[in-house]
Structures are given as C-alpha cells and as structure tokens.
N, C-alpha and C. Protein backbone atom coordinates (compact mmCIF):
# COMPACT_ATOMS: atom_id res chain seq x y z
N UNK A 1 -117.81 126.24 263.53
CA UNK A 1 -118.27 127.59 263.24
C UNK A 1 -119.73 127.68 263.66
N UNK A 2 -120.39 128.76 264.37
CA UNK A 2 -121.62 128.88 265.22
C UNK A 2 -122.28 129.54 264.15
N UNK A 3 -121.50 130.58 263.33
CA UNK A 3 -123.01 131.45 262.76
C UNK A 3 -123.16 130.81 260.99
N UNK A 4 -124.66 130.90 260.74
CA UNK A 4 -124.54 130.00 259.97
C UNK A 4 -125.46 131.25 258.87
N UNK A 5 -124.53 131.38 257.74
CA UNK A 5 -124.76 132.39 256.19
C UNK A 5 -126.12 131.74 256.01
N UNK A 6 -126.23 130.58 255.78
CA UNK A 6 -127.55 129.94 255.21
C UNK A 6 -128.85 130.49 255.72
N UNK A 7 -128.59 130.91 257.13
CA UNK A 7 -129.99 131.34 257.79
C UNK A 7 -130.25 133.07 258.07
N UNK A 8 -129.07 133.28 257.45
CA UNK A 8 -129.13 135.05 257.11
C UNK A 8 -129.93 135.56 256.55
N UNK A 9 -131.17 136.47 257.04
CA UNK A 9 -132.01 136.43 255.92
C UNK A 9 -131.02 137.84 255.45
N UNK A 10 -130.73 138.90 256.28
CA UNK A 10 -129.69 139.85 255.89
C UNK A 10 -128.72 139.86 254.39
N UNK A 11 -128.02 138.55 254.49
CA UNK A 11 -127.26 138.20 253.84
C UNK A 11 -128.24 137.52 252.94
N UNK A 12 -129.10 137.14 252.67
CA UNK A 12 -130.14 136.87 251.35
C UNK A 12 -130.58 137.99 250.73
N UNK A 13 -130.96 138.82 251.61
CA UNK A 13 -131.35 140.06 251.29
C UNK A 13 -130.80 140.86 250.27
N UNK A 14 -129.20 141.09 250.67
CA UNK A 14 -127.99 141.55 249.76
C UNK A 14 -127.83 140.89 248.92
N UNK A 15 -128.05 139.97 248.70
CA UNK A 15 -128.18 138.97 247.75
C UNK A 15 -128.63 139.49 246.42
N UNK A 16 -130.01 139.06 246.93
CA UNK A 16 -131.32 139.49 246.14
C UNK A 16 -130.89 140.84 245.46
N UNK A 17 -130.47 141.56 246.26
CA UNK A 17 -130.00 143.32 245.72
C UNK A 17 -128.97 143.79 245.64
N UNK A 18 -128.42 142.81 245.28
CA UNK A 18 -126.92 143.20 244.93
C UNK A 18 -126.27 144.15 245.43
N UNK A 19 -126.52 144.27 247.05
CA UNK A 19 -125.47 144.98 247.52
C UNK A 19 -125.12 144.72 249.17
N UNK A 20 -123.89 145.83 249.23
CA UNK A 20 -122.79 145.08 250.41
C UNK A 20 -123.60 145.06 251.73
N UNK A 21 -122.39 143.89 252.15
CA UNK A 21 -123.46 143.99 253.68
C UNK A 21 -122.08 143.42 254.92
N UNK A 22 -122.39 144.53 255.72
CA UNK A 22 -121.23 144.43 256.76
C UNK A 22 -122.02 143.85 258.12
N UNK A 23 -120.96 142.37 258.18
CA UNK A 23 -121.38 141.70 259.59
C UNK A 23 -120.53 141.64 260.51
N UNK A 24 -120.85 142.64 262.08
CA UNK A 24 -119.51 142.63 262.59
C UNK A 24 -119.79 141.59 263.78
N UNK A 25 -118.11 140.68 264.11
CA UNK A 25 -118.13 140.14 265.08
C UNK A 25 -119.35 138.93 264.59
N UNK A 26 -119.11 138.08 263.51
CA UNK A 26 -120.51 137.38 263.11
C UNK A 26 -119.81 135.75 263.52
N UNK A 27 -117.70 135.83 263.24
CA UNK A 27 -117.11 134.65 263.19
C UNK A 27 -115.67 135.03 264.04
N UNK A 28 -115.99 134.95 265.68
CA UNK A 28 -114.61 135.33 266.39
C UNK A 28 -113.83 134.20 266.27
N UNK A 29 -114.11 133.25 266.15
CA UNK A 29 -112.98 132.36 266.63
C UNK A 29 -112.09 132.30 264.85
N UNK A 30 -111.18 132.75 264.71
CA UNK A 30 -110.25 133.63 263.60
C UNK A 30 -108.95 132.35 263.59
N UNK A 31 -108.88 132.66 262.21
CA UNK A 31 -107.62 131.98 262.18
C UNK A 31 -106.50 132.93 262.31
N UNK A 32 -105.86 132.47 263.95
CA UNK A 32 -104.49 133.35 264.38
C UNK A 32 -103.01 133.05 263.50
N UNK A 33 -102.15 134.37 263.94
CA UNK A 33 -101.11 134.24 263.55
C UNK A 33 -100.18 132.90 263.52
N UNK A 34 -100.26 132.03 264.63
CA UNK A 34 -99.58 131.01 264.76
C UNK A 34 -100.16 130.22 263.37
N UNK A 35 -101.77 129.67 263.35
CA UNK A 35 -102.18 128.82 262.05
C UNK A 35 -101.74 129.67 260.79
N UNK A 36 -101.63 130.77 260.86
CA UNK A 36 -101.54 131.52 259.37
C UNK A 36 -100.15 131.42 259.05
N UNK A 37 -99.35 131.19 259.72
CA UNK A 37 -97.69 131.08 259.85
C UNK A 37 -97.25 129.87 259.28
N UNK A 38 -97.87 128.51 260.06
CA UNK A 38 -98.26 127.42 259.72
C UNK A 38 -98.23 126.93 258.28
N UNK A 39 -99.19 127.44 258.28
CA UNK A 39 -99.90 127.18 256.98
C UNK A 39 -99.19 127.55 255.53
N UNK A 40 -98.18 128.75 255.86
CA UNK A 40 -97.45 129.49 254.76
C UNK A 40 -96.44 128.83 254.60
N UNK A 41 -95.87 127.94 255.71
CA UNK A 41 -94.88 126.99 255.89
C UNK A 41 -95.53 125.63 254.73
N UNK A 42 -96.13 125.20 255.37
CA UNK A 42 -96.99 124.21 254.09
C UNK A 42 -96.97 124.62 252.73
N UNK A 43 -97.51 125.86 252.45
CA UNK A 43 -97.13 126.68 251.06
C UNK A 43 -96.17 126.07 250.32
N UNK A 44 -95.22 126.40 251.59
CA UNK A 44 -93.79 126.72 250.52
C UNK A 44 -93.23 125.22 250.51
N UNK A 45 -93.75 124.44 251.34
CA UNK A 45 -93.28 123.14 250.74
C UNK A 45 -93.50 122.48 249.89
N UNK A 46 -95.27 122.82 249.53
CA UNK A 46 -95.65 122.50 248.55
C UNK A 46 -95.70 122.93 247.08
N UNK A 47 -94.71 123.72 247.26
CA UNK A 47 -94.27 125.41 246.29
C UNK A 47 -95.43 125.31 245.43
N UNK A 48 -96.87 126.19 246.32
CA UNK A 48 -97.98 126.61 245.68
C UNK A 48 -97.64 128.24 245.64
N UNK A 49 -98.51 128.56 244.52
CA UNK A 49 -98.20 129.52 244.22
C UNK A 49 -98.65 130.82 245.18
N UNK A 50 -97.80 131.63 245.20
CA UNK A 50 -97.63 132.38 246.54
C UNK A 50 -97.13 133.92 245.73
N UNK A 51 -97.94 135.21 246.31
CA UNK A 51 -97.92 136.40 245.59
C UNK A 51 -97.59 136.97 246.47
N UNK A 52 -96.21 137.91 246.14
CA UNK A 52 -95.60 138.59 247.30
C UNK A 52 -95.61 140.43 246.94
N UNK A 53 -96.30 140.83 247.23
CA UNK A 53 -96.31 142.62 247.58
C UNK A 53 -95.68 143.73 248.24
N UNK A 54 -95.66 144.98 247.63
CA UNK A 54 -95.20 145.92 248.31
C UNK A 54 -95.20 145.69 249.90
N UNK A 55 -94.06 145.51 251.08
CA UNK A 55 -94.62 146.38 252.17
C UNK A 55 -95.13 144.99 252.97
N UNK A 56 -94.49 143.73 252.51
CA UNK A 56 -94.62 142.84 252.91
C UNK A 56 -95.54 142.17 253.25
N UNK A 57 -96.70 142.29 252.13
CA UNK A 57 -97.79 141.88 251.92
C UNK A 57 -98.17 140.34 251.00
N UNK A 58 -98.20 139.31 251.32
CA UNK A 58 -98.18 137.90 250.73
C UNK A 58 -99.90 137.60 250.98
N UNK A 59 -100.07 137.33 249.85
CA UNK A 59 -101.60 136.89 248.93
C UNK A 59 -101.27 135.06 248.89
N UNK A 60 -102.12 134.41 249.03
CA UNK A 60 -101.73 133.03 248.61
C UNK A 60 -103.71 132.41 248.45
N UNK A 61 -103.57 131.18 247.40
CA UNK A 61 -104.76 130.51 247.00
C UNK A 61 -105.27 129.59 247.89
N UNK A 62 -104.54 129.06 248.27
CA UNK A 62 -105.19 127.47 249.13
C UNK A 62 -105.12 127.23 250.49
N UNK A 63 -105.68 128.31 250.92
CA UNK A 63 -106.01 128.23 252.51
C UNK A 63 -107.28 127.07 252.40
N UNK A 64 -108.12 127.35 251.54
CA UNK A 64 -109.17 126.23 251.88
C UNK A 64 -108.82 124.89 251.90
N UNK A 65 -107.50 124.17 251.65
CA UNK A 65 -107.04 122.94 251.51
C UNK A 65 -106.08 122.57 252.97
N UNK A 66 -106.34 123.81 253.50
CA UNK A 66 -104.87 123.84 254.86
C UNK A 66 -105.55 124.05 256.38
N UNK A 67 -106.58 124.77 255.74
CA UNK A 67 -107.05 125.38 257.40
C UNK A 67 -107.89 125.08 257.93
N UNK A 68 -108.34 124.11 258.37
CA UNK A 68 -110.06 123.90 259.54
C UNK A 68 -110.87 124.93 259.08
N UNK A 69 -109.89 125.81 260.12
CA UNK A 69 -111.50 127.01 260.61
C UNK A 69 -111.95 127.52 258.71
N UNK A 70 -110.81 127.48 258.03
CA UNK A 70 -111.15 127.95 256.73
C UNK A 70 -112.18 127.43 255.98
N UNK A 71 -111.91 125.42 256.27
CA UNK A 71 -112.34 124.48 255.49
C UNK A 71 -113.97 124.62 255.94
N UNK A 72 -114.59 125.00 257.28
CA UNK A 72 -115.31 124.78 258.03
C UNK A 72 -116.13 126.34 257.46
N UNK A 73 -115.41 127.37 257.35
CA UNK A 73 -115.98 128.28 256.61
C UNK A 73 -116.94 128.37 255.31
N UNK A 74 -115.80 127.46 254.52
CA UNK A 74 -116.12 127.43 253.09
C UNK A 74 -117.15 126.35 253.19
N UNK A 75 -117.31 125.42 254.05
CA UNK A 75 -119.14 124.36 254.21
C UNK A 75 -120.13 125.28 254.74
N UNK A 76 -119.89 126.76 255.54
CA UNK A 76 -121.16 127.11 255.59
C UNK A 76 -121.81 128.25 254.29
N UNK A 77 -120.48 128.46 253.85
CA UNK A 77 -120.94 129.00 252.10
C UNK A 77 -121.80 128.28 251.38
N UNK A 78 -120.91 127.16 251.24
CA UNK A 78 -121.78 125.96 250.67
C UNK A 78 -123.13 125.84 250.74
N UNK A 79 -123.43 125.90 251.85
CA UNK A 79 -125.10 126.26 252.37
C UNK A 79 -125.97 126.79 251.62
N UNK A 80 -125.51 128.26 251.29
CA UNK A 80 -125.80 129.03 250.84
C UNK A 80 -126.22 128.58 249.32
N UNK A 81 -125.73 128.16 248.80
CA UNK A 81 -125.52 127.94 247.21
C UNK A 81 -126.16 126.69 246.72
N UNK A 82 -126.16 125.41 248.59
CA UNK A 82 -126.87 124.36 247.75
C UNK A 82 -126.02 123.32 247.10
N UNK A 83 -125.00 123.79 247.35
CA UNK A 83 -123.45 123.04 246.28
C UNK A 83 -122.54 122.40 247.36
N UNK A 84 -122.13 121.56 247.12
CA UNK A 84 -121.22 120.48 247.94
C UNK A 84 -119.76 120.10 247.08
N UNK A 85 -118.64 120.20 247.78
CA UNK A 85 -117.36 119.69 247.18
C UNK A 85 -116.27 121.11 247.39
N UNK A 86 -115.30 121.08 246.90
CA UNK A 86 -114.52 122.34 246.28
C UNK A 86 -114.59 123.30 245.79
N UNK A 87 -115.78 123.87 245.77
CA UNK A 87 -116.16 125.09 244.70
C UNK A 87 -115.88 126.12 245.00
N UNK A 88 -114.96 126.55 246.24
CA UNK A 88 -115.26 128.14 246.63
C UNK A 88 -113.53 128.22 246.81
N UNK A 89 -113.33 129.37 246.07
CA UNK A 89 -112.14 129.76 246.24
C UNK A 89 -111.47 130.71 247.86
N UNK A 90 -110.48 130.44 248.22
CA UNK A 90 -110.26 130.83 249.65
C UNK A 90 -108.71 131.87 249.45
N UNK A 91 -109.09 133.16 249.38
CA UNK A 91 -107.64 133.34 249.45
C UNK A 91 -107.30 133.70 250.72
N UNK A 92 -105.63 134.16 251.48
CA UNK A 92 -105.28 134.43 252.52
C UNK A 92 -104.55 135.89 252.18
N UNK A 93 -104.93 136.40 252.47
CA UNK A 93 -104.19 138.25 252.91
C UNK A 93 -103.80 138.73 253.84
N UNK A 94 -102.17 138.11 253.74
CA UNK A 94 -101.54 138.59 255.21
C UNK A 94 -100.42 140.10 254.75
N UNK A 95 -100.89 140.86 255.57
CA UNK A 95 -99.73 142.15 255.56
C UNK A 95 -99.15 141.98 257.52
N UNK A 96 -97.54 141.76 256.89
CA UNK A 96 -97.10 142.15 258.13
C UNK A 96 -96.50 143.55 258.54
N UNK A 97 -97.24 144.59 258.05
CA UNK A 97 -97.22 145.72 258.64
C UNK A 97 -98.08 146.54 258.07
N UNK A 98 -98.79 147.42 258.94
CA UNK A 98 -99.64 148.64 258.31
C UNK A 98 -99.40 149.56 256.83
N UNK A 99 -98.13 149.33 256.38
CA UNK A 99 -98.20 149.93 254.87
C UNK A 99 -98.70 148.85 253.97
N UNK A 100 -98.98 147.74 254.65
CA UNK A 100 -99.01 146.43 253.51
C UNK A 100 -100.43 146.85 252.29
N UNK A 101 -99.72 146.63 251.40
CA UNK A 101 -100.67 146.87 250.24
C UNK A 101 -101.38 145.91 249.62
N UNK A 102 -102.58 146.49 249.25
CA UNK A 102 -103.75 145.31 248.84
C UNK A 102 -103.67 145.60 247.24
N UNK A 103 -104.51 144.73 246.46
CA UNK A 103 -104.54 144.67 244.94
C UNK A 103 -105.29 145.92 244.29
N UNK A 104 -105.32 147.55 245.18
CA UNK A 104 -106.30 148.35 244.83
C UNK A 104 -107.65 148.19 244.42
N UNK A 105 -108.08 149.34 244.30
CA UNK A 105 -109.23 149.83 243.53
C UNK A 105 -109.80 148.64 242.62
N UNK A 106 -110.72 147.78 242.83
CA UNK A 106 -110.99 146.36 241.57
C UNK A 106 -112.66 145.77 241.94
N UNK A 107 -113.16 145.07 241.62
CA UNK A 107 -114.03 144.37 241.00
C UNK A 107 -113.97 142.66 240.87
N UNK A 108 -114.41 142.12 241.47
CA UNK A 108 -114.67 140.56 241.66
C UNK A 108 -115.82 140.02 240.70
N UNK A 109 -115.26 139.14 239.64
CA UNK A 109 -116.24 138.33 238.83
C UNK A 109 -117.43 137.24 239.47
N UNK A 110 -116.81 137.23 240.83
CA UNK A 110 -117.88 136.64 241.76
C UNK A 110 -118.29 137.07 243.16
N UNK A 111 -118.97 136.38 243.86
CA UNK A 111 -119.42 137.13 244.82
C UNK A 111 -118.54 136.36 245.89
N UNK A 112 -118.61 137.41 247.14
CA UNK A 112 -116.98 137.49 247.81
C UNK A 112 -117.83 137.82 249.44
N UNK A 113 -117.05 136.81 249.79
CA UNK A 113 -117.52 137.04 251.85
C UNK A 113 -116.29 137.10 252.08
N UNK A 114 -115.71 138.33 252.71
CA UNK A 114 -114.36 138.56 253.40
C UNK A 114 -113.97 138.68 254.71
N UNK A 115 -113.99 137.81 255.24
CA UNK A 115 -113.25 137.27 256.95
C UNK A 115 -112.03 138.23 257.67
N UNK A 116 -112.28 139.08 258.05
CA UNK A 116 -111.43 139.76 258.68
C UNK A 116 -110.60 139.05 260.27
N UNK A 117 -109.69 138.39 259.97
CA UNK A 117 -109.32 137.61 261.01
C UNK A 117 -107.86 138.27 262.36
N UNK A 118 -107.12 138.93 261.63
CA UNK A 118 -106.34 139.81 262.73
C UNK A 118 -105.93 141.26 262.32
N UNK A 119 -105.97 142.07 262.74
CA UNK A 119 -105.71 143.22 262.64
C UNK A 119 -107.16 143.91 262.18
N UNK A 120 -106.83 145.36 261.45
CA UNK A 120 -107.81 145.81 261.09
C UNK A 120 -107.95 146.62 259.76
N UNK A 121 -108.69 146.90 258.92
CA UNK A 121 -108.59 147.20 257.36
C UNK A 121 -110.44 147.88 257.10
N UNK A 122 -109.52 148.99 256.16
CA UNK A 122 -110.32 149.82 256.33
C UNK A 122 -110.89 149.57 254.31
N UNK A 123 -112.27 149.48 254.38
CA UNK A 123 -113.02 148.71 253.24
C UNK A 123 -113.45 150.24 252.50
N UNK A 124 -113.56 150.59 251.23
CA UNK A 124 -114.69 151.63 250.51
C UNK A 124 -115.03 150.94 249.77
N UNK A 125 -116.27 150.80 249.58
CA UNK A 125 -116.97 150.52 248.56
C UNK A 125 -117.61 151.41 247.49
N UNK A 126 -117.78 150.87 246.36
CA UNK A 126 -118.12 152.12 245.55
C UNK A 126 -117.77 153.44 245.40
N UNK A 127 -116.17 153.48 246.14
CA UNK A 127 -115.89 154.95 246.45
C UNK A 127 -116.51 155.62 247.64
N UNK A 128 -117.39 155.51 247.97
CA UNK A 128 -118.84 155.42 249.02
C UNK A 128 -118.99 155.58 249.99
N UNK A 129 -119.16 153.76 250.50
CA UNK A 129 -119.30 153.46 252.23
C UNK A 129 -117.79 152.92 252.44
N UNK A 130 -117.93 153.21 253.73
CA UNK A 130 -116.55 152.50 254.13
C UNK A 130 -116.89 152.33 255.60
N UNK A 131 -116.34 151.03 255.49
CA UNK A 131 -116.32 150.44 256.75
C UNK A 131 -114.50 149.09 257.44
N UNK A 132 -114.56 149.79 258.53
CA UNK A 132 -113.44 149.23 259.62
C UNK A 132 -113.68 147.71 259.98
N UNK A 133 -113.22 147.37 259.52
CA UNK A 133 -113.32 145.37 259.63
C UNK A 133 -111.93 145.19 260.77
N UNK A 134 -112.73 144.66 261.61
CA UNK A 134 -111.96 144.45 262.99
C UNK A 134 -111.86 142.32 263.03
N UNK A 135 -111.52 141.92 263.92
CA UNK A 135 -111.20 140.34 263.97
C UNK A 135 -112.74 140.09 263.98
N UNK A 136 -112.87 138.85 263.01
CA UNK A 136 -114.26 138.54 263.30
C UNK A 136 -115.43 138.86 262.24
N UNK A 137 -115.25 140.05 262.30
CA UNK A 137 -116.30 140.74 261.39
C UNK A 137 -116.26 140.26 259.72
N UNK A 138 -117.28 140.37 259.21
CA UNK A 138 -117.39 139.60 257.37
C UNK A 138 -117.86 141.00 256.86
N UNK A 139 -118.10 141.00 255.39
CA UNK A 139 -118.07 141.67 254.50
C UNK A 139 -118.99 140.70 253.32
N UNK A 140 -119.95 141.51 252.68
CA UNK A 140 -120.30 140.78 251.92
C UNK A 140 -120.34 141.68 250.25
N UNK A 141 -120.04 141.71 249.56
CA UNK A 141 -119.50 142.08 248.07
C UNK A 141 -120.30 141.25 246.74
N UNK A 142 -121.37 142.00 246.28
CA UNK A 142 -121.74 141.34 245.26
C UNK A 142 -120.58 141.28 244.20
N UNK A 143 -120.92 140.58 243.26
CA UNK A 143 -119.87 140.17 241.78
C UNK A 143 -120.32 141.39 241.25
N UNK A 144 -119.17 142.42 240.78
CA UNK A 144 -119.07 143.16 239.80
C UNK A 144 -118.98 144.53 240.99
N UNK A 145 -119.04 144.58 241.78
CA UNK A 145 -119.28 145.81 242.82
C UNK A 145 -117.57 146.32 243.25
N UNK A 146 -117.66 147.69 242.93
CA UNK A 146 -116.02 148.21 243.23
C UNK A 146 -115.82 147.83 244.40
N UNK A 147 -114.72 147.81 245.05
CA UNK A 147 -113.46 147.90 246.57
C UNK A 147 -112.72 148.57 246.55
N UNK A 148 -111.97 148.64 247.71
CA UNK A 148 -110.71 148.85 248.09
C UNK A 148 -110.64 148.90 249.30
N UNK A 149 -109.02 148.41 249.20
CA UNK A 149 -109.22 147.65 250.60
C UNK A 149 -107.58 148.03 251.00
N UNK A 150 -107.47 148.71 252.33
CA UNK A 150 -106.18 149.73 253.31
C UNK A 150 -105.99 149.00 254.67
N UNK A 151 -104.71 148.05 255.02
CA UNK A 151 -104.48 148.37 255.69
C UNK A 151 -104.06 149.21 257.03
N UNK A 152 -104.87 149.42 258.21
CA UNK A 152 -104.49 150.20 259.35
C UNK A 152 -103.84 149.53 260.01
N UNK A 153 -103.35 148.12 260.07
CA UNK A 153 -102.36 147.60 261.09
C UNK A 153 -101.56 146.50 260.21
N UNK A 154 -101.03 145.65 260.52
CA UNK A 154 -100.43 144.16 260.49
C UNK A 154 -101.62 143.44 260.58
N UNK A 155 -102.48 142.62 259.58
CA UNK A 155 -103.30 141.98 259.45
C UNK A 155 -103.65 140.92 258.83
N UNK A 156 -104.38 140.23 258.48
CA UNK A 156 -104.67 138.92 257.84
C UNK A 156 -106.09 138.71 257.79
N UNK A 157 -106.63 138.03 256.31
CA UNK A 157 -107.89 137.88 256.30
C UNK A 157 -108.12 136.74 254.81
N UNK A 158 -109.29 136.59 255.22
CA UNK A 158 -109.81 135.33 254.00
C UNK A 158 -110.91 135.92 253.15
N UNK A 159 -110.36 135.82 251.87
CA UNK A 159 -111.42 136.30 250.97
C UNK A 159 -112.33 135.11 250.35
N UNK A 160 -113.32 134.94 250.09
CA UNK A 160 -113.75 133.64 249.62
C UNK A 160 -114.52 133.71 248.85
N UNK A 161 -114.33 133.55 247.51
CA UNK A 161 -115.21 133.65 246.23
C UNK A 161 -115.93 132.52 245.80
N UNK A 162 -117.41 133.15 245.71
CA UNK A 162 -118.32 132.26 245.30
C UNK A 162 -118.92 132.44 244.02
C-alpha cells in the first residue's frame, strides 16, 4: 500500500475536529471481485459468522485475517494510533446488485476509514454532505457521527474500525 494515513496531515486534521473527510482515489489497488469471492469461500469453511441482507447484500467480520491488501491496510491504521497487533476491526460489504441494502441511517462507537473497493455508493453524512465513493477512494467518519450509506451499483467495500 503507497499512501500512508500516518502522514495525512488532512486526516489528522479531521481528527482533531471531529469531522468527515473524503479521500478520493487515495488506495487503487482494491481488493477485486475474484479475492472478495475467495475469501467468502474461506468464510464459509470456517463457518465465521456471516450476515446476509435484503437484495443480496452479505456483511462479514474477518477480512482482516484473509486479505493482504486488507491486512496491509489495517498496518497503515496502525500508524496512526501508535498500536501494533489486531486491534482494528475490518468488515467486508459486498452487495451483488444495486438494490443491495446497507445497515441504514446509524452511528459508529468508533472511528471508521471506509475503503470503497468496487462499484460505487453513495455516502450522507449528517443528513448533510454526501459524497459518491468510487474504487479507491476512503472516507473518514469520526465515532459518534451519523451515515448512510446507498448502493448505486453491485459493490464491495471495507469498513475498518478504530
């Protein structure tokens, strides 16, 4: 992974002020359909727990235990925080089709960098801003700050709570 959170002053910034911050195109090289396919296969062998949605939308926990580019993600979080080991939760949000439904309107007890890796999904914050997360592009979400989050295509992405 080339771009590195730690040296964001952007992303310190939001930090500091508790609020969102959209980075587009910050992490192209994405985990594709083939690894995300993969990987769900591993899931189910390992019958981890796996959340299945309206509209053929599957939520799952442990991408950070399965995926490189994921694992490689969650060390430049790490950065950030100063903290070394397992600490950052990784989820995977795959909708295989544009009605696929997300967990609505909600609120994260922690703070959340969201990896937009295929397709595209359309973000409001606070009711508010809203912004189009294309492959690549991050999201940054203080703890306690509203969402919601709409599929516009067949997509997949990594949420990662810190």
């Amino acid at each position: 992974m080339s771009y590195k959170f730690s040296e964001d002053q952007s992303l310190e910034n939001a930090r500091q002020n508790s609020t969102q911050l959209y980075m587009q195109n910050v992490c192209p090289d994405t985990v594709t359909w083939d690894e995300s396919f993969d990987y769900l296969t591993e899931v189910m062998n390992e019958d981890s727990h796996v959340r299945l949605e309206k509209y053929f939308t599957i939520i799952t926990h442990t991408a950070h235990h399965h995926l490189d580019k994921v694992k490689n993600f969650c060390a430049e979080i790490e950065k950030i925080e100063n903290r070394s080991g397992d600490v950052i939760d990784a989820h995977m949000y795959t909708g295989l089709t544009a009605m696929s439904e997300s967990i609505g309107e909600h609120h994260d007890v922690c703070e959340v960098i969201f990896w937009q890796c295929i397709g595209q999904t359309e973000w409001t914050i606070n009711r508010n801003d809203t912004y189009v997360m294309s492959p690549g592009d991050c999201i940054y979400i203080p703890k306690g700050m509203m969402h919601e989050v709409k599929s516009l295509s067949p997509r997949m992405g990594v949420s990662f709570g810190f």
